[in-house]
Protein backbone atom coordinates (compact mmCIF):
# COMPACT_ATOMS: atom_id res chain seq x y z
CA UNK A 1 -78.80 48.46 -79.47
CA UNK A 2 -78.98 49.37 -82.73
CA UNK A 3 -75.39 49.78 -85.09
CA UNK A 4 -75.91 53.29 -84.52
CA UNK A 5 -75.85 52.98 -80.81
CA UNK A 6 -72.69 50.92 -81.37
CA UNK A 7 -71.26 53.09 -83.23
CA UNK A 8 -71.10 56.27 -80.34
CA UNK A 9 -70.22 53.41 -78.23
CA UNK A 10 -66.93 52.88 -80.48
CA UNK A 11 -66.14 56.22 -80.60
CA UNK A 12 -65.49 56.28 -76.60
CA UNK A 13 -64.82 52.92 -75.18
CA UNK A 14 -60.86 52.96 -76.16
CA UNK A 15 -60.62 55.93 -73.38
CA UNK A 16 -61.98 54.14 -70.81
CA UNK A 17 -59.30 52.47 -68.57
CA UNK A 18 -61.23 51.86 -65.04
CA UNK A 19 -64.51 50.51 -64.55
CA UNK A 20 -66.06 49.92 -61.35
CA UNK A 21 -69.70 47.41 -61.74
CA UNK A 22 -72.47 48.80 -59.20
CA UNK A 23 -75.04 47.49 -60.56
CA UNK A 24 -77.16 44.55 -59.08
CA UNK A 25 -80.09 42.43 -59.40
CA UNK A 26 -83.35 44.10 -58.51
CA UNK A 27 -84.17 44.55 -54.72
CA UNK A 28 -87.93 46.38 -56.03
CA UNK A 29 -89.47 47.93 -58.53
CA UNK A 30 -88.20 51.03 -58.12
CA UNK A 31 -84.69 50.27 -57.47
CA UNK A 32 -82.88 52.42 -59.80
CA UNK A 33 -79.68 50.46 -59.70
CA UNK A 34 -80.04 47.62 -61.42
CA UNK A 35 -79.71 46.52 -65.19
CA UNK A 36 -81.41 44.27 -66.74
CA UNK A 37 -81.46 41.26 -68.38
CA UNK A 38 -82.07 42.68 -71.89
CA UNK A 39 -79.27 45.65 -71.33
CA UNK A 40 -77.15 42.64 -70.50
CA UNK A 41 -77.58 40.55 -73.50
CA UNK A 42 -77.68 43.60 -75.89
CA UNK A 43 -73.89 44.43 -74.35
CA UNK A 44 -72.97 40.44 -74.96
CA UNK A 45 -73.79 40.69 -78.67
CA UNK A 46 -71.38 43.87 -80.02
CA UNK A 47 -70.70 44.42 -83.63
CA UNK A 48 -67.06 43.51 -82.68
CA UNK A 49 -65.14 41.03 -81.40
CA UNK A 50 -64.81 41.39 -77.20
CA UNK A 51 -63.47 42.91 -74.96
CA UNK A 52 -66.16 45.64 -74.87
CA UNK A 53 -63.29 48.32 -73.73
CA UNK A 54 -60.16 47.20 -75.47
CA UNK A 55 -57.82 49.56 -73.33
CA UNK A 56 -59.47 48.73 -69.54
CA UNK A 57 -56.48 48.01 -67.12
CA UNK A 58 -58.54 48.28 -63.81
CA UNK A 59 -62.05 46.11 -62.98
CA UNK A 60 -63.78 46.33 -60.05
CA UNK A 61 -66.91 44.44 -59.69
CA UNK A 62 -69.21 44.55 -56.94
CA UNK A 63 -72.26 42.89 -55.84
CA UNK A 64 -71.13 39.57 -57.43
CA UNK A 65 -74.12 37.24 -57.78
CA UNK A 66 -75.09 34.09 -59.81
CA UNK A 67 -76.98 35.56 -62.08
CA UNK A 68 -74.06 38.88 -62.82
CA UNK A 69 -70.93 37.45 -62.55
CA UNK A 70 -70.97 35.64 -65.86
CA UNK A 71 -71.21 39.07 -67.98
CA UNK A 72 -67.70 40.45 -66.08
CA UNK A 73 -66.30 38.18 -69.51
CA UNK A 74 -67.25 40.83 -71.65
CA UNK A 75 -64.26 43.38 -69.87
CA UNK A 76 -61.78 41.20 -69.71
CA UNK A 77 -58.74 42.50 -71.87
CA UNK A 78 -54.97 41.50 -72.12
CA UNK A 79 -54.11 44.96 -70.98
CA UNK A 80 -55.88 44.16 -67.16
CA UNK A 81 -53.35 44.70 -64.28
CA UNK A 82 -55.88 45.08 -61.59
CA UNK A 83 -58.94 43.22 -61.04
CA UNK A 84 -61.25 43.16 -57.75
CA UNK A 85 -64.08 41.42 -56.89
CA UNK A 86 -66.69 42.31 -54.13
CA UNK A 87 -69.32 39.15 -53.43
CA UNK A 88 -73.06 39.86 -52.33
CA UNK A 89 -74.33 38.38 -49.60
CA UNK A 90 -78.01 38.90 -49.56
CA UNK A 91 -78.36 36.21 -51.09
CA UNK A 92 -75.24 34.65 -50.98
CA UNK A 93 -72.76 34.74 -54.16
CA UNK A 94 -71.65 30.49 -54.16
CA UNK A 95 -69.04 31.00 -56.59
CA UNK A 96 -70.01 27.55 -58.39
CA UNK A 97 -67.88 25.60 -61.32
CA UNK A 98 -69.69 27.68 -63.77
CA UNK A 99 -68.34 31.04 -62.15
CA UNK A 100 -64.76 29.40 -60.93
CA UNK A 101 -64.79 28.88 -64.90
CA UNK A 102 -65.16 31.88 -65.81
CA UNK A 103 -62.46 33.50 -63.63
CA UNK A 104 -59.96 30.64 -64.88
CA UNK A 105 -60.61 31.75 -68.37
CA UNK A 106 -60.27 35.46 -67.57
CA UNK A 107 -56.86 34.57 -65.67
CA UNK A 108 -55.51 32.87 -68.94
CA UNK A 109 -57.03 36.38 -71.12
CA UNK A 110 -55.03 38.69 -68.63
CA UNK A 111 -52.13 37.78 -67.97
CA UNK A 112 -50.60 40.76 -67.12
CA UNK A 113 -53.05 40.83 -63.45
CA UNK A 114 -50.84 42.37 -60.77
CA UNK A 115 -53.94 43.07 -57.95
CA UNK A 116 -56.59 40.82 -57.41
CA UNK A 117 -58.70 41.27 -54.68
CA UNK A 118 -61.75 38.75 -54.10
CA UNK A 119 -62.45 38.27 -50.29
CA UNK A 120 -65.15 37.64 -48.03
CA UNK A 121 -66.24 40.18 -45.29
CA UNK A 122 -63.24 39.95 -42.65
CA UNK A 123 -65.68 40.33 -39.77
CA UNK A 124 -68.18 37.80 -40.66
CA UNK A 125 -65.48 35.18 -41.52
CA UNK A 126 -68.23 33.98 -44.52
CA UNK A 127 -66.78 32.08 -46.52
CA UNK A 128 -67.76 31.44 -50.38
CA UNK A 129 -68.03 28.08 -52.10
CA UNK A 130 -65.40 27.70 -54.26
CA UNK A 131 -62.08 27.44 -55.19
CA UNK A 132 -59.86 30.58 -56.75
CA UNK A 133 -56.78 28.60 -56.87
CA UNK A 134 -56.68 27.56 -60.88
CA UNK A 135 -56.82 31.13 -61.26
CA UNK A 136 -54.12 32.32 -59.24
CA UNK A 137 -51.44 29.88 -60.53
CA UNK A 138 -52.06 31.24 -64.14
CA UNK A 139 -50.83 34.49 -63.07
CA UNK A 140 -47.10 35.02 -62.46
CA UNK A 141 -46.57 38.79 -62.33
CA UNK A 142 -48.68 39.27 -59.08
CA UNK A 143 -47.99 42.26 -56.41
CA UNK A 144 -50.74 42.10 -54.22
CA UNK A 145 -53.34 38.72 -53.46
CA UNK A 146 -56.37 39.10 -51.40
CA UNK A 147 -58.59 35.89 -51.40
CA UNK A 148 -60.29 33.43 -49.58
CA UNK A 149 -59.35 29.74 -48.97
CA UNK A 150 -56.75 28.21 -51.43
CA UNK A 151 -54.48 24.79 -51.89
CA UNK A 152 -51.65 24.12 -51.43
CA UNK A 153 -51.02 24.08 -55.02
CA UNK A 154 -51.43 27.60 -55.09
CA UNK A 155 -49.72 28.36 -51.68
CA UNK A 156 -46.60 27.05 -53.39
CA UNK A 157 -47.22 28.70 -56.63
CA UNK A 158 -47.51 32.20 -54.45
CA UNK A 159 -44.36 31.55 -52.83
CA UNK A 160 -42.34 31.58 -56.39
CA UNK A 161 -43.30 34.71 -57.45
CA UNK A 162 -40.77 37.23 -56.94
CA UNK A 163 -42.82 40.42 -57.10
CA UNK A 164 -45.49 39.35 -54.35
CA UNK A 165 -45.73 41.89 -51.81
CA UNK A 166 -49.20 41.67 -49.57
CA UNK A 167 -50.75 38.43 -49.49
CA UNK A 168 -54.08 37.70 -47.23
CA UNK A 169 -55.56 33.98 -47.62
CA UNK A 170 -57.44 31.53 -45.52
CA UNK A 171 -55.05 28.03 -45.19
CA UNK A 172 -56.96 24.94 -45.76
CA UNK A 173 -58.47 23.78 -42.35
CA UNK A 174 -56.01 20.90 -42.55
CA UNK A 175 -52.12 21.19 -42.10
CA UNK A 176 -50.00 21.79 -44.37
CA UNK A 177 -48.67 18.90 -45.74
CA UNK A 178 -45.00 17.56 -45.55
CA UNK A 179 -43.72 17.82 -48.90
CA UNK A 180 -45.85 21.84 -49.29
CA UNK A 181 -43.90 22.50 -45.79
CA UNK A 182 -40.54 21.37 -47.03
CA UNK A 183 -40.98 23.18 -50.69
CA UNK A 184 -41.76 25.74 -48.32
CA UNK A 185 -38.39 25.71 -46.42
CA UNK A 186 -36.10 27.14 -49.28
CA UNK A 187 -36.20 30.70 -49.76
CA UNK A 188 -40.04 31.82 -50.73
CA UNK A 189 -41.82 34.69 -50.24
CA UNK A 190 -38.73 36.67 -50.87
CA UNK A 191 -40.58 40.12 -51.47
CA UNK A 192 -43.35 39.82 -48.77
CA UNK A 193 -44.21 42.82 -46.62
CA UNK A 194 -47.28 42.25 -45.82
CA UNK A 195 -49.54 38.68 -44.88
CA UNK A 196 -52.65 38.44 -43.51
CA UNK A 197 -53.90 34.59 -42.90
CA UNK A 198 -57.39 33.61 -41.73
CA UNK A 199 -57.44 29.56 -40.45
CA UNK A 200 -59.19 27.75 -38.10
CA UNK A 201 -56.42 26.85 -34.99
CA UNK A 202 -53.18 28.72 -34.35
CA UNK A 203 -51.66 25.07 -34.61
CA UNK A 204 -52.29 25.18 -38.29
CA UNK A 205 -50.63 28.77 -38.46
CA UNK A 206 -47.95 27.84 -36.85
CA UNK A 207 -47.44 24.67 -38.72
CA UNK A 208 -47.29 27.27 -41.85
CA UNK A 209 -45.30 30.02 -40.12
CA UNK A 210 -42.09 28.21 -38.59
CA UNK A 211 -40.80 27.01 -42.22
CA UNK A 212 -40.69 30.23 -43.35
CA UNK A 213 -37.83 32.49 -43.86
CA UNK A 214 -39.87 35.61 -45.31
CA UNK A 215 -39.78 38.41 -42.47
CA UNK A 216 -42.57 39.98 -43.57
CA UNK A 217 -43.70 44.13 -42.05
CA UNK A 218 -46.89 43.48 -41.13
CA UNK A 219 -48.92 40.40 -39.88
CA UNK A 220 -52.15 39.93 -39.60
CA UNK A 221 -53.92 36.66 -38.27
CA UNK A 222 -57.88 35.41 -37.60
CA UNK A 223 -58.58 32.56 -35.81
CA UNK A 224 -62.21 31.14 -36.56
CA UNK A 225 -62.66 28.13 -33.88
CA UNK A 226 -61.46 27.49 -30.56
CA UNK A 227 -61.45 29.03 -26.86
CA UNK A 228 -58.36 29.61 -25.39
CA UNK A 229 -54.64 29.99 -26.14
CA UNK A 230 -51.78 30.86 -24.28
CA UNK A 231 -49.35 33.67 -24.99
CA UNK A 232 -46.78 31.19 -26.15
CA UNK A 233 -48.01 30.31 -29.16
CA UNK A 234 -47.26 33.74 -30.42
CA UNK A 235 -43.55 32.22 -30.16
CA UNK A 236 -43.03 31.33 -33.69
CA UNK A 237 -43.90 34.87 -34.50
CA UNK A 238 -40.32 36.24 -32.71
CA UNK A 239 -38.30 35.28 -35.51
CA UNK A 240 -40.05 38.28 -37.93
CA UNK A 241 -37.65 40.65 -36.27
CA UNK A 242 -38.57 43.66 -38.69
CA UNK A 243 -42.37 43.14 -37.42
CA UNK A 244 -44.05 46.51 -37.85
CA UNK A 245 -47.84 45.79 -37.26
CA UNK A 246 -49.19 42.71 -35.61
CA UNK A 247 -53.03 42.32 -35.50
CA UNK A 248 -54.67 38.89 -33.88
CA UNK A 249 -58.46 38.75 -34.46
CA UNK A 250 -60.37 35.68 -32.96
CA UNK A 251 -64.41 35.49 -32.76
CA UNK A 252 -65.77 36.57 -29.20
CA UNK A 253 -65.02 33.26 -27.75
CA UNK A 254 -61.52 33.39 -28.07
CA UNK A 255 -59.52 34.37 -24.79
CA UNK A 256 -55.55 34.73 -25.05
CA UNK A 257 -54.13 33.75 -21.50
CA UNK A 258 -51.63 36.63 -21.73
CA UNK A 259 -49.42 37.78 -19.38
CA UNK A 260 -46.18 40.36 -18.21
CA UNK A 261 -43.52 37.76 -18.92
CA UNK A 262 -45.40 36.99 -22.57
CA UNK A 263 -45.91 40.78 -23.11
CA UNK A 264 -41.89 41.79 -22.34
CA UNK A 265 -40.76 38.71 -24.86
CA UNK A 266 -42.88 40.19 -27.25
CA UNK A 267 -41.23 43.66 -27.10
CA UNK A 268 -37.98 42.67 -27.20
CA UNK A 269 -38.90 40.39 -30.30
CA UNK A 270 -40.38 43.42 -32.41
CA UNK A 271 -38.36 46.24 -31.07
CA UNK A 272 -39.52 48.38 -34.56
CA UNK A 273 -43.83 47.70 -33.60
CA UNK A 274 -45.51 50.22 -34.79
CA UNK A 275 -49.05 48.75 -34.33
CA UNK A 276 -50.15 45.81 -31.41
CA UNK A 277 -53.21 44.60 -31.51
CA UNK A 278 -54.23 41.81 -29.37
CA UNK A 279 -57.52 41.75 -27.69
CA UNK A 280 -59.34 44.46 -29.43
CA UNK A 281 -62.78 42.50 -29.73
CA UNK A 282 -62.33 39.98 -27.40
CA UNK A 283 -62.83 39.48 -23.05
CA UNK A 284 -60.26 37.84 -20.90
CA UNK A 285 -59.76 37.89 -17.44
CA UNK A 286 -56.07 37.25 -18.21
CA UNK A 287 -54.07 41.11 -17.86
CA UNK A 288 -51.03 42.15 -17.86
CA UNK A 289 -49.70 44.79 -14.94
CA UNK A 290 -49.20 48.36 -15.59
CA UNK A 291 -45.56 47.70 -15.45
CA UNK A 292 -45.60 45.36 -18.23
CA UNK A 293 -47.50 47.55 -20.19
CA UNK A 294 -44.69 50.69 -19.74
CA UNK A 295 -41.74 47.87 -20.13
CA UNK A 296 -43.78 47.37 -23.97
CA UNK A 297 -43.58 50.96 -24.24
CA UNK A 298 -40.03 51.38 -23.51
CA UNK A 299 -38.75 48.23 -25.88
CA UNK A 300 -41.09 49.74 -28.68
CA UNK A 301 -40.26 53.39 -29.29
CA UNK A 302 -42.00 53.28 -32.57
CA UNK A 303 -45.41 51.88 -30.68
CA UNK A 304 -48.06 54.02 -32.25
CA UNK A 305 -51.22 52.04 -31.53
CA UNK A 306 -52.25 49.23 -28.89
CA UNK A 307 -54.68 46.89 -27.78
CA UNK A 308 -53.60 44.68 -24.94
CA UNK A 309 -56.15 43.85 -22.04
CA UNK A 310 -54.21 45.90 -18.65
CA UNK A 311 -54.65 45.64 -15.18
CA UNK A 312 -55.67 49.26 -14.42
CA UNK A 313 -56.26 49.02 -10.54
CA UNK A 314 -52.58 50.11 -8.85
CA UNK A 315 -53.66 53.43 -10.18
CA UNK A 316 -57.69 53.03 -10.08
CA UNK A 317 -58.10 54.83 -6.92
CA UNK A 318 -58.85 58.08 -5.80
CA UNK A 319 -56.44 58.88 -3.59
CA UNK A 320 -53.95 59.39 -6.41
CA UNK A 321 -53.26 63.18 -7.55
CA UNK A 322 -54.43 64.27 -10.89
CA UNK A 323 -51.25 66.62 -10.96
CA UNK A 324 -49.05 64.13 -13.20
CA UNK A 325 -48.31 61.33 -10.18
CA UNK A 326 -45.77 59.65 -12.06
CA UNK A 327 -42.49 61.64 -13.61
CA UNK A 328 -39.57 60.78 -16.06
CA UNK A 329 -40.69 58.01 -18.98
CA UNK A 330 -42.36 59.31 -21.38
CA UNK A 331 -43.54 57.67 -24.94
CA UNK A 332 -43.89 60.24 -27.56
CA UNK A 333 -45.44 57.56 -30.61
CA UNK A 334 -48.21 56.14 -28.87
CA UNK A 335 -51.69 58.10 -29.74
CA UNK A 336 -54.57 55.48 -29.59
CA UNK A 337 -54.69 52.58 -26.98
CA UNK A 338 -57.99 50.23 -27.27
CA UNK A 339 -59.10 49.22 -23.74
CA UNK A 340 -61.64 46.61 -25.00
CA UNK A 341 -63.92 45.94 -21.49
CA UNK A 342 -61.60 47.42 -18.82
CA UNK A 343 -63.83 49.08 -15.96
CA UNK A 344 -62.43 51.75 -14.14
CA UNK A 345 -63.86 53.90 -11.01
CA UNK A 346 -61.72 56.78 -11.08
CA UNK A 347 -60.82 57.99 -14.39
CA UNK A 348 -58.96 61.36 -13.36
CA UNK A 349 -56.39 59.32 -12.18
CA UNK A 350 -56.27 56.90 -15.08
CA UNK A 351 -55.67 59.67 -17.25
CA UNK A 352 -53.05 61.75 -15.36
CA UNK A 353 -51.26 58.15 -15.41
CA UNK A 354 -51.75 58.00 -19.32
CA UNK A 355 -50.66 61.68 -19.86
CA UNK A 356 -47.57 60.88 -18.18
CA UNK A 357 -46.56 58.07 -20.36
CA UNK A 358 -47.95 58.59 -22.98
CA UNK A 359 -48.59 62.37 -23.61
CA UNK A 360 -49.51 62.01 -27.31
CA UNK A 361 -52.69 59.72 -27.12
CA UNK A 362 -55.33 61.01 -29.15
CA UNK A 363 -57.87 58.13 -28.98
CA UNK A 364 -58.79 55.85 -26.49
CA UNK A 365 -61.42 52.77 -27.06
CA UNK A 366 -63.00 49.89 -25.56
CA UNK A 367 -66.26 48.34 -24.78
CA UNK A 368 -66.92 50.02 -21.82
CA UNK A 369 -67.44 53.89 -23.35
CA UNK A 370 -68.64 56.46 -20.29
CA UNK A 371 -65.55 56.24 -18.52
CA UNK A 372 -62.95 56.24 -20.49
CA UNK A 373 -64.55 58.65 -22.66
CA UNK A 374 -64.24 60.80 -19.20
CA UNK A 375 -60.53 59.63 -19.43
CA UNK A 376 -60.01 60.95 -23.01
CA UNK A 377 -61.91 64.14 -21.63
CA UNK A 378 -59.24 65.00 -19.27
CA UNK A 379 -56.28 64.08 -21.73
CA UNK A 380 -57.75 66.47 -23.91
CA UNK A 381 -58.23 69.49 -21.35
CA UNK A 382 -56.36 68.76 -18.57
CA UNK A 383 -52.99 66.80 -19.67
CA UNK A 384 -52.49 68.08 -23.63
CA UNK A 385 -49.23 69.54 -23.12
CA UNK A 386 -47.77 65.95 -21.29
CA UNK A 387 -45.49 66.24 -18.59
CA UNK A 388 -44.46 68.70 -16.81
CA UNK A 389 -40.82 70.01 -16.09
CA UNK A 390 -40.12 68.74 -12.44
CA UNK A 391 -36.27 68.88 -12.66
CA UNK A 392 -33.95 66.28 -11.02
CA UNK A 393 -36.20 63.60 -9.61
CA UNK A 394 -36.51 60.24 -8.60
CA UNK A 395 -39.87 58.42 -8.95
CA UNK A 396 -40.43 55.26 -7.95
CA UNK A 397 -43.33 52.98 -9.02
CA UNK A 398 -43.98 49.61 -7.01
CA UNK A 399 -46.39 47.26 -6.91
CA UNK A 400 -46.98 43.68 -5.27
CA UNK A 401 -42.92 42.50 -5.98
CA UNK A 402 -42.42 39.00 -6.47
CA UNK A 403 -39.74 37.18 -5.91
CA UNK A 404 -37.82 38.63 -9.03
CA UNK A 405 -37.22 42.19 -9.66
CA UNK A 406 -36.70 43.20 -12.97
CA UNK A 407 -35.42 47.28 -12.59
CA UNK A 408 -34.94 49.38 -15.80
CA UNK A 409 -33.81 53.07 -15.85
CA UNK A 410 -35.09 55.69 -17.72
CA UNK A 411 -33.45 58.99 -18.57
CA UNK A 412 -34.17 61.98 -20.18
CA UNK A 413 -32.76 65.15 -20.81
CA UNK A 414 -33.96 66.54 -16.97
CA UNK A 415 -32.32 63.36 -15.82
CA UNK A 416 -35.65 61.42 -14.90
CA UNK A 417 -35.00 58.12 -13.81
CA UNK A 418 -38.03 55.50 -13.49
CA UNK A 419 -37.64 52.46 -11.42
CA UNK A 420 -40.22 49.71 -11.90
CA UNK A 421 -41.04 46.82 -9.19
CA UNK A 422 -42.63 44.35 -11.46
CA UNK A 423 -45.97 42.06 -10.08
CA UNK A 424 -45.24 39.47 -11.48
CA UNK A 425 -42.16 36.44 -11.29
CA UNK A 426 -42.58 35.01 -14.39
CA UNK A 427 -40.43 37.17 -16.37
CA UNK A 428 -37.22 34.75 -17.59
CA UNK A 429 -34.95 37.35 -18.17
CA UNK A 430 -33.99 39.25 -15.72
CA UNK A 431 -33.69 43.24 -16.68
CA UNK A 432 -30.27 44.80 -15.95
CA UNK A 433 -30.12 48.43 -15.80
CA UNK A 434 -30.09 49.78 -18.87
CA UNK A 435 -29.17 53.86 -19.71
CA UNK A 436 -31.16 55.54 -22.54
């Protein structure tokens, strides 16, 4: 670049504020969105000193890669409040010393970094090499952190800040230790809403979860390595009473041994759930019973989206009538359910079930696509309008009982009333009647 080249550049860069990198190293010949090396070392060597735009607040670079990550230096300016950072992966981006350098030295040049997002691809669980934790605990007016694998160093740094609001990480794959989980005890977190972790074992989570006092809105977990867990080590999770969204994502291997008495604790625990997602990816042979499923419904008026594995057979036959078999509960937030690989045989009757319920479900998804798309056929022709207006009634719903009976009464303004003969004997609390 010559100095007049610099100087147009001069004349423009103060206006520019956000910059998003697309650029990358050359897949071909032809590949018309890459730079090269000489366009990068003709930017590194301005007539000025750096930053190249003095007035950038927001950087987004993508396709990180060994040989382009070292030039994101020349943006960095005090005046940065939001910075995100996209890795490639073809090949890999190892974040080595050289690059975990860099971004120290950019933390300690912007201070004033509020967002900083530099993950790995959720669904892959890939994991860079290297550490982003120096960098975080220069920065102390953070709002929103979403990284990869940090210490504990920077865990506790995290927990001080009082303006952190969303916060996804990956804890080490060894417990927290006893002095983090004690520093950890005293009031931290304080403005969380939001937390997403990624670990290996839901022993670790929990090991990180139960000295907390933050009640954070929505929580979001992936578990990377095991086989099977049972329901109760969602446990720890009851105390967030102000829960809003729960989603658990495990690899394919994973199977949650969940069942009705599991389910109904849950419900009571998070009576403002908004969003439930438990076995979205994932095959189990453990189900809860449709009453289980309606008993979620009725604890979580708010419910708006679900994916928990259900036993669809009491009403998976064809003797049932499609003309709305089931009156007087009815769940007016719920509009997509994921079904993950439940097989049904007779879908008209699955969905004149669902309509009844839930008349507001807009989406329905799972694995196992040509019948339930059937059963979201006939919700949208057959069922849109919900219930119908059958006046005074009755309607009982029974199953196989067990040797409990857990009864709950629902009314509405026709005076419905629904009566439920639960499968299983597990639950611990026994249901009184209750009047809505």
């Amino acid at each position: 670049m010559t100095l007049d080249d610099w100087s147009i550049f001069c004349k423009y860069n103060y206006r520019v504020q956000s910059l998003v990198h697309r650029c990358r190293e050359s897949y071909s010949h032809t590949d018309d969105e890459t730079i090269g090396t000489e366009i990068w070392r003709a930017l590194s060597c301005p007539p000025f000193s750096l930053p190249l735009l003095p007035n950038l607040t927001s950087l987004t670079w993508t396709e990180a890669s060994d040989k382009t990550f070292q030039y994101i230096r020349l943006f960095a300016t005090p005046k940065l409040t939001m910075l995100n950072i996209f890795p490639r992966y073809c090949p890999s981006f190892t974040f080595g010393p050289s690059d975990q350098f860099i971004l120290s030295s950019i933390a300690q040049s912007c201070p004033s970094v509020s967002y900083f997002d530099f993950i790995q691809d959720s669904y892959n669980f890939i994991e860079p090499v290297g550490d982003r934790s120096t960098a975080l605990q220069f920065w102390s007016h953070l709002t929103s952190v979403k990284t990869g694998m940090v210490s504990e160093g920077a865990i506790l740094h995290l927990s001080n800040l009082p303006s952190l609001r969303v916060l996804e990480f990956t804890l080490p794959s060894t417990s927290i230790s006893t002095d983090a989980q004690k520093l950890l005890q005293r009031p931290a977190f304080c403005a969380l809403q939001e937390l997403n972790v990624t670990c290996n074992s839901l022993v670790i989570l929990d090991a990180f979860l139960e000295k907390l006092t933050v009640t954070p809105k929505v929580l979001s977990f992936a578990i990377t390595r095991g086989l099977t867990a049972r329901a109760a080590a969602f446990q720890p999770l009851f105390a967030f009473r102000n829960l809003r969204t729960l989603d658990f994502t495990a690899d394919h291997y994973w199977i949650v041994r969940m069942d009705d008495a599991s389910l109904l604790q849950m419900a009571k625990a998070w009576p403002y759930l908004e969003e439930l997602y438990i076995s979205r990816y994932t095959y189990s042979i453990y189900r809860v019973t449709l009453h289980a499923f309606v008993l979620l419904l009725r604890h979580c008026p708010h419910l708006r989206s679900v994916a928990v594995l259900v036993d669809w057979s009491m009403i998976d036959v064809c003797d049932i009538s499609p003309d709305i078999p089931y009156q007087g509960f009815s769940h007016h937030a719920l509009s997509y359910i994921f079904v993950s690989d439940s097989k049904i045989q007779n879908p008209t009757s699955i969905a004149a079930f669902i309509s009844a319920i839930a008349p507001n479900v807009q989406f329905i998804g799972g694995s196992e696509k040509r019948s339930w798309e059937i059963v979201q056929d006939h919700l949208t022709r057959n069922f849109a309008h919900g219930p119908r207006d059958a006046g005074n009634e009755e309607v009982s719903i029974d199953g196989d009982v067990g040797e409990e009976r857990v009864e709950e009464e629902s009314g509405s303004e026709d005076g419905y009333m629904l009566h439920f003969n639960l499968v299983s004997s597990d639950f611990g609390e026994e249901e009184s009647r209750k009047h809505v």
